[in-house]
C-alpha atoms as a PDB file:
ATOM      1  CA  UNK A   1       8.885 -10.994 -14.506  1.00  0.00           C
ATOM      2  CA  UNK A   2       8.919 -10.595 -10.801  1.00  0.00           C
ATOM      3  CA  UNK A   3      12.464  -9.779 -10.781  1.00  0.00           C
ATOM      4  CA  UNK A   4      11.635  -7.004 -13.190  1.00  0.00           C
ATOM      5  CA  UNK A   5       8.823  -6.244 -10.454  1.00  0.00           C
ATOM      6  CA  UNK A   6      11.643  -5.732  -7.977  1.00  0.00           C
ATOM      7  CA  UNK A   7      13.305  -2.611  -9.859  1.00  0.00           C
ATOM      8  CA  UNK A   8      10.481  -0.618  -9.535  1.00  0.00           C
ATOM      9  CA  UNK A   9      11.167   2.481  -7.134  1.00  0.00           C
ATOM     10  CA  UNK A  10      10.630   1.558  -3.277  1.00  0.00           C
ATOM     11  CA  UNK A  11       9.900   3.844  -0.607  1.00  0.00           C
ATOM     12  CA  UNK A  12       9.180   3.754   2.928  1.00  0.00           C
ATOM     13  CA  UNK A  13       5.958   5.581   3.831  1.00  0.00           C
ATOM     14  CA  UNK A  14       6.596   8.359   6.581  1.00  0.00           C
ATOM     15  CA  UNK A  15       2.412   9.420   6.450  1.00  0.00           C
ATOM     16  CA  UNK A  16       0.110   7.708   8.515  1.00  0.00           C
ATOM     17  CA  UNK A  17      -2.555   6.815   5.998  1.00  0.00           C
ATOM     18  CA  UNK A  18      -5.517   4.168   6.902  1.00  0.00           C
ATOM     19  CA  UNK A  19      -6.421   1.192   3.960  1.00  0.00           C
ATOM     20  CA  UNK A  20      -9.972   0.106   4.849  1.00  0.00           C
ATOM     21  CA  UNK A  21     -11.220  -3.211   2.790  1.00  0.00           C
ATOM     22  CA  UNK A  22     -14.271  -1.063   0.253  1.00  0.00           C
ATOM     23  CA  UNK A  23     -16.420  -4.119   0.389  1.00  0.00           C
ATOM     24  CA  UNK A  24     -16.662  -4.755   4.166  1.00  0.00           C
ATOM     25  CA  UNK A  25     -15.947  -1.021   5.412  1.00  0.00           C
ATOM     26  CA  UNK A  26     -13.776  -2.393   8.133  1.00  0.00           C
ATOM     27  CA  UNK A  27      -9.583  -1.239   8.816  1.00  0.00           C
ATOM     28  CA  UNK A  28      -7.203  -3.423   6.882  1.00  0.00           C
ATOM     29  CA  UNK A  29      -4.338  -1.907   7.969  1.00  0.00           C
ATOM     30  CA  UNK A  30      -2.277   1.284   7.147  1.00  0.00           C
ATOM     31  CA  UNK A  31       0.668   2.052   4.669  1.00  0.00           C
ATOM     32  CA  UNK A  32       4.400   1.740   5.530  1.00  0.00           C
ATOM     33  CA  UNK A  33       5.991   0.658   2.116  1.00  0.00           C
ATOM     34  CA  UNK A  34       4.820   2.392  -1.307  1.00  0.00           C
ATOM     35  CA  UNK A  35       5.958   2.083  -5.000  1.00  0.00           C
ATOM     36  CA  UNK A  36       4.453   2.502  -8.516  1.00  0.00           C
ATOM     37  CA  UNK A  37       3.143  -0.710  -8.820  1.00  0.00           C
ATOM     38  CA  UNK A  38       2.160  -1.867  -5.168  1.00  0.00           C
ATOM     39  CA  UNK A  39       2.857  -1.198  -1.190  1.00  0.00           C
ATOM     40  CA  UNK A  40       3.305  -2.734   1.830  1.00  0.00           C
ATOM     41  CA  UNK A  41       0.397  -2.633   4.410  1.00  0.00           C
ATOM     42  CA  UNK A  42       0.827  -2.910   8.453  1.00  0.00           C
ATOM     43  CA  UNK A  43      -1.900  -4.987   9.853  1.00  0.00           C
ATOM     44  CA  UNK A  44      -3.125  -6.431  13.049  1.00  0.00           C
ATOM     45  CA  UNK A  45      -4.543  -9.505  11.137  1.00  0.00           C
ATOM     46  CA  UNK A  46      -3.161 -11.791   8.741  1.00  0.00           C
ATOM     47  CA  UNK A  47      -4.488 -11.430   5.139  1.00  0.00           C
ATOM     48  CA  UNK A  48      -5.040 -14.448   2.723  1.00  0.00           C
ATOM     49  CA  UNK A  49      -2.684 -14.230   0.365  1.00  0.00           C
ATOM     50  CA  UNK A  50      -2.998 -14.390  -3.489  1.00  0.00           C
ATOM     51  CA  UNK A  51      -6.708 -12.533  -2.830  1.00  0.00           C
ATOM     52  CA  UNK A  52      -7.916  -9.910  -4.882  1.00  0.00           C
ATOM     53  CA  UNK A  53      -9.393  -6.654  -2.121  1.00  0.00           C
ATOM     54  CA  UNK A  54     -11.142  -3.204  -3.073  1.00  0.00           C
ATOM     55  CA  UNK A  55      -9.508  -0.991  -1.018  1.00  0.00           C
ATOM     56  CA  UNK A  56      -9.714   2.813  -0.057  1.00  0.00           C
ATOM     57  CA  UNK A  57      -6.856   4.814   1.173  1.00  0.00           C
ATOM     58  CA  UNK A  58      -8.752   8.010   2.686  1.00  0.00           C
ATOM     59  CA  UNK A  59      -6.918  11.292   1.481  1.00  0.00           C
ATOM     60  CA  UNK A  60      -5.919  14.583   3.814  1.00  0.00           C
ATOM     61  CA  UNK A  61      -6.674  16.855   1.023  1.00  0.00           C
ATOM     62  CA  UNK A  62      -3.358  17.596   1.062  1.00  0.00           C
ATOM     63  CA  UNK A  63      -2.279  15.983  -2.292  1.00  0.00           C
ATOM     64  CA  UNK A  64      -5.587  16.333  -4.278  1.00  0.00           C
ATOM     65  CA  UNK A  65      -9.109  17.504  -3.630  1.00  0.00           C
ATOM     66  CA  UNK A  66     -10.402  14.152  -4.017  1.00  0.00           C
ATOM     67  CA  UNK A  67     -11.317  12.578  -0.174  1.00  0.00           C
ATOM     68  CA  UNK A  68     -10.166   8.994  -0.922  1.00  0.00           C
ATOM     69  CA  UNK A  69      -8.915   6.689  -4.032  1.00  0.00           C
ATOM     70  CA  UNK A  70     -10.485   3.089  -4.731  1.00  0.00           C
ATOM     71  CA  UNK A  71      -8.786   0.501  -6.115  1.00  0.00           C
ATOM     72  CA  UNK A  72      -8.246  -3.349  -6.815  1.00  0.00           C
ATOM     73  CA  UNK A  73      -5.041  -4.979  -4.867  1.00  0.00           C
ATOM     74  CA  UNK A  74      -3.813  -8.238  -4.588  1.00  0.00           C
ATOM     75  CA  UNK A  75      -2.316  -8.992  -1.608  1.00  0.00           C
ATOM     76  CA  UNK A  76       0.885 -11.352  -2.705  1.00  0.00           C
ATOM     77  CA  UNK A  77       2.885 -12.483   0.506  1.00  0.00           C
ATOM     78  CA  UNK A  78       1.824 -11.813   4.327  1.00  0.00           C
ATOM     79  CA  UNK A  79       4.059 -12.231   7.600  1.00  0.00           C
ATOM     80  CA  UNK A  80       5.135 -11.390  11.059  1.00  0.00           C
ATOM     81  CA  UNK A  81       6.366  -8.385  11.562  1.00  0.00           C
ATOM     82  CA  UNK A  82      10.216  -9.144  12.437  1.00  0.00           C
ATOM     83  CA  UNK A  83      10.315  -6.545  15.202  1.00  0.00           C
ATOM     84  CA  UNK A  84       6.279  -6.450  16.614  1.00  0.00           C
ATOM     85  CA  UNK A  85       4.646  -9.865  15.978  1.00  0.00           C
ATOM     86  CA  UNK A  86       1.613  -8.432  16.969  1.00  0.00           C
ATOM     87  CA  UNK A  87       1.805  -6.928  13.491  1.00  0.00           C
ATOM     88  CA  UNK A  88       1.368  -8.572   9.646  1.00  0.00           C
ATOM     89  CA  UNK A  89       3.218  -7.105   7.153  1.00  0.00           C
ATOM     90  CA  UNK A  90       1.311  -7.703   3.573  1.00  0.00           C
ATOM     91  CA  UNK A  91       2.799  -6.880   0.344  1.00  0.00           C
ATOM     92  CA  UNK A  92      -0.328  -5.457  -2.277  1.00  0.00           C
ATOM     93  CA  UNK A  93       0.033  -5.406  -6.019  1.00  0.00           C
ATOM     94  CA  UNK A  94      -2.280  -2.905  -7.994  1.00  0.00           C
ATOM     95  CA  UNK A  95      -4.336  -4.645 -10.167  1.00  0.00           C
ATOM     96  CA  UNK A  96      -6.801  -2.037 -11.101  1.00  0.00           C
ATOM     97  CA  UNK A  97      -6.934   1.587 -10.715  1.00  0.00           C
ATOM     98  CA  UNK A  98      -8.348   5.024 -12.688  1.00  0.00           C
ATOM     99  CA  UNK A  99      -6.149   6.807 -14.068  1.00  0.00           C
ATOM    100  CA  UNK A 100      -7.646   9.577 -11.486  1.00  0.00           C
ATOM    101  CA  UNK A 101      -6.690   7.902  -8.997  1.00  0.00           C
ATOM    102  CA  UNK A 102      -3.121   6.536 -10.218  1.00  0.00           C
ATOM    103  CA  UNK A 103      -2.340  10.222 -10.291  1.00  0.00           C
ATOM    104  CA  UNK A 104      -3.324  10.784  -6.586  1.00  0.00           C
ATOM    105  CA  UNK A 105      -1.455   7.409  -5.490  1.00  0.00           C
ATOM    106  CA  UNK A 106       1.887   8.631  -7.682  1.00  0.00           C
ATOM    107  CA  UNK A 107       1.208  12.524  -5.851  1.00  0.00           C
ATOM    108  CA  UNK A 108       1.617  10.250  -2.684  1.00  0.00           C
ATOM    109  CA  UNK A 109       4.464   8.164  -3.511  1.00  0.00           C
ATOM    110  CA  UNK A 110       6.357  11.346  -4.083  1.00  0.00           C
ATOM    111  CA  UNK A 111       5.193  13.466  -1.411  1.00  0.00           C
ATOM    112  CA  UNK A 112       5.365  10.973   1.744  1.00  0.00           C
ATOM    113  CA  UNK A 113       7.367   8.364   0.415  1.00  0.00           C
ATOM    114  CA  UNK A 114      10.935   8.169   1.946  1.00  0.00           C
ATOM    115  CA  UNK A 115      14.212   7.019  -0.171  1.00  0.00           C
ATOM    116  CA  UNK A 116      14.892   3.828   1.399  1.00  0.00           C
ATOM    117  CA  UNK A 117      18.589   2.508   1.861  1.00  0.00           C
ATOM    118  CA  UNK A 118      19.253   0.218  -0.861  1.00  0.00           C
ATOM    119  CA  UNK A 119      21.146  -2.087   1.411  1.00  0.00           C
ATOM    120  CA  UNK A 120      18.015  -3.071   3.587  1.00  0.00           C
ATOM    121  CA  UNK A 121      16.827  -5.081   0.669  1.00  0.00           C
END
């Protein structure tokens, strides 16, 4: 199954858009990695892995009218940035989301998400 998980569509995330934990209010990080299924957050903090977070990614208006989507995420690997390690990357699988708000995150995939080169993998 997780090599399955792998084919889905990656892109790197050229829009700076903020991920704030729902529960506590505070920054978790912001986006820099999206696909159908999951994304990649930057963060200034390491985040337990294997954790399930209700997150909100605040919305420009831009892509819908909506001012944020909230959803469930677990965060499956976290590490040091190779290039800043003053910065975590964490990979996030969706676990839960409306269908609402699935739209909005797909609208975003395909509006800010870059084609990555298939040979940085």
């Amino acid at each position: 199954m997780a090599a399955e998980k792998r084919q889905l569509q990656r892109r790197n995330f050229s829009y700076y858009m903020v991920v704030t934990d729902e529960t506590t209010g505070k920054l978790l990080g912001h986006l820099s990695d999206i696909s159908t299924g999951g994304f990649k957050l930057d963060s200034v903090k390491p985040v337990p892995v294997n954790t399930d977070f209700r997150l909100r990614v605040e919305q420009t208006g831009q892509i819908s009218n909506k001012t944020s989507i909230t959803f469930k995420a677990c965060a499956k690997w976290c590490r040091v940035d190779e290039f800043d390690p003053n910065i975590y990357n964490v990979g996030f699988q969706i676990v839960d989301m409306t269908p609402t708000d699935y739209d909005v995150f797909s609208k975003m995939f395909a509006a800010y998400g870059t084609q990555r080169d298939s040979s940085s993998y």
